[in-house]
C-alpha atoms as a PDB file:
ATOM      1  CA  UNK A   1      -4.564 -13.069   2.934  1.00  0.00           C
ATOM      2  CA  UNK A   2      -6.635  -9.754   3.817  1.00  0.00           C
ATOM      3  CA  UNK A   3      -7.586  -7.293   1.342  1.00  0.00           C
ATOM      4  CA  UNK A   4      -6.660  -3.875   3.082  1.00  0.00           C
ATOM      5  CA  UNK A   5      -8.663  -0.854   1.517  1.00  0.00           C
ATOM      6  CA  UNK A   6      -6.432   2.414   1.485  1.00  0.00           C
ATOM      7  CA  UNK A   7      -6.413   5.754   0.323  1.00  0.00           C
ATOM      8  CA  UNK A   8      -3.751   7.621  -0.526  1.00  0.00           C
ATOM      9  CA  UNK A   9      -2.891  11.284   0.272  1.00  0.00           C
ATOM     10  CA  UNK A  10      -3.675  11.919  -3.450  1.00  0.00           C
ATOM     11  CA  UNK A  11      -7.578  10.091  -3.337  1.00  0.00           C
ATOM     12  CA  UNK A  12      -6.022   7.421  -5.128  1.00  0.00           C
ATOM     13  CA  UNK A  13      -7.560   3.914  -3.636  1.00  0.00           C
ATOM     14  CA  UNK A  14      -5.131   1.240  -3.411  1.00  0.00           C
ATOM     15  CA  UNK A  15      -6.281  -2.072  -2.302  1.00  0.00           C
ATOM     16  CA  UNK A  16      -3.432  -4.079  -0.260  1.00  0.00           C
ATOM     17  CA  UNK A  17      -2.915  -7.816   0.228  1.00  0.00           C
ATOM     18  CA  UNK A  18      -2.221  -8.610   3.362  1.00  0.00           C
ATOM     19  CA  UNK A  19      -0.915 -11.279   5.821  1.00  0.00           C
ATOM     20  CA  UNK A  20      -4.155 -12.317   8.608  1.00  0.00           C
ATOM     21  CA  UNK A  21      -2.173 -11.107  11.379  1.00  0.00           C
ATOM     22  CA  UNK A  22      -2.728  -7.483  10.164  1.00  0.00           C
ATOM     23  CA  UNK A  23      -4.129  -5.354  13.082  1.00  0.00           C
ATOM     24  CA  UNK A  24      -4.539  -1.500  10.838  1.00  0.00           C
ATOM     25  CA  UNK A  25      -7.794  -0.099  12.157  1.00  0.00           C
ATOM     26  CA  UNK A  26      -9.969   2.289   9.760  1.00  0.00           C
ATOM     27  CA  UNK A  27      -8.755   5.621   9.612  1.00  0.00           C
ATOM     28  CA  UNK A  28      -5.412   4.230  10.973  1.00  0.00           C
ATOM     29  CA  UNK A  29      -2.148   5.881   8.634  1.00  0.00           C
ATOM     30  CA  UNK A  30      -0.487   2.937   7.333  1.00  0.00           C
ATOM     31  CA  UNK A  31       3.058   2.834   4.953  1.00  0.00           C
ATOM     32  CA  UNK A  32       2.314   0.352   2.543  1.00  0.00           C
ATOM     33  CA  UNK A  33       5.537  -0.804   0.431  1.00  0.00           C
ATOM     34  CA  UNK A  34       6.621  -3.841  -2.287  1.00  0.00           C
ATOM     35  CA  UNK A  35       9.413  -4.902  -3.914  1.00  0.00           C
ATOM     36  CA  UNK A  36       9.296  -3.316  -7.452  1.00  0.00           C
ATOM     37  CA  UNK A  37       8.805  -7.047  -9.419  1.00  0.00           C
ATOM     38  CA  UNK A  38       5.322  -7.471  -7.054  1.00  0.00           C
ATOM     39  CA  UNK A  39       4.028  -4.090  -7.725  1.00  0.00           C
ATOM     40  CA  UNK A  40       1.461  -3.937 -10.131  1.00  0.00           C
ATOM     41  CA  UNK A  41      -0.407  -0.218  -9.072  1.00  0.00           C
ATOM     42  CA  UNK A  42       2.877   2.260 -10.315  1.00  0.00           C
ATOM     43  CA  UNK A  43       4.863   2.132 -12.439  1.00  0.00           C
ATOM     44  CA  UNK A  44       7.901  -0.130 -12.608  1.00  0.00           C
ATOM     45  CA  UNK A  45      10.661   3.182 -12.826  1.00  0.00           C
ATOM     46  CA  UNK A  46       8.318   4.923  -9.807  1.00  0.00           C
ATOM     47  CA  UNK A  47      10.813   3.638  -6.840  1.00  0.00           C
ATOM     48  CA  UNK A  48      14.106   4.169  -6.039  1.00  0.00           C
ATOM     49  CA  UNK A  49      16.429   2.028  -3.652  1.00  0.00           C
ATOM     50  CA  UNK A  50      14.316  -1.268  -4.629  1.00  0.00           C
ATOM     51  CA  UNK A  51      11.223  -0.272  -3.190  1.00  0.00           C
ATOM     52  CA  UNK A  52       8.171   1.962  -3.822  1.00  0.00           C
ATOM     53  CA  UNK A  53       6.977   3.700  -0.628  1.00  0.00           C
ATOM     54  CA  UNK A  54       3.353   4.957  -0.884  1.00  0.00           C
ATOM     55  CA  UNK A  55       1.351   6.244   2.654  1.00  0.00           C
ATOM     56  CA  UNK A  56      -1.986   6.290   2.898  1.00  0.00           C
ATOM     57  CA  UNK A  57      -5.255   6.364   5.285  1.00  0.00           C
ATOM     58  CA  UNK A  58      -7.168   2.705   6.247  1.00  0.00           C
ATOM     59  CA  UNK A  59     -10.784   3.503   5.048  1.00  0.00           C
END
């Protein structure tokens, strides 16, 4: 795994696991999303539908 470095439209920093074949270059907008029982960032009740979209800059 890659650890992906984003920032979200709110400043917020979020860093990302992801898989090596990830090709995001810096600056690139990204959607970064997780099943609610991986997420550990927001909390559990802050997605709807079974998944908790969050988009964000690479930096």
């Amino acid at each position: 795994h890659l650890r992906l470095v984003a920032k979200l439209a709110n400043e917020q920093v979020l860093i990302v696991k992801v898989g090596p074949e990830a090709t995001m270059a810096n600056g690139e907008t990204v959607t970064v999303s997780c099943a609610p029982n991986d997420c550990r960032a927001f909390p559990a009740d802050a997605g709807t539908g079974g998944a908790i979209p969050k988009q964000g800059k690479t930096t």
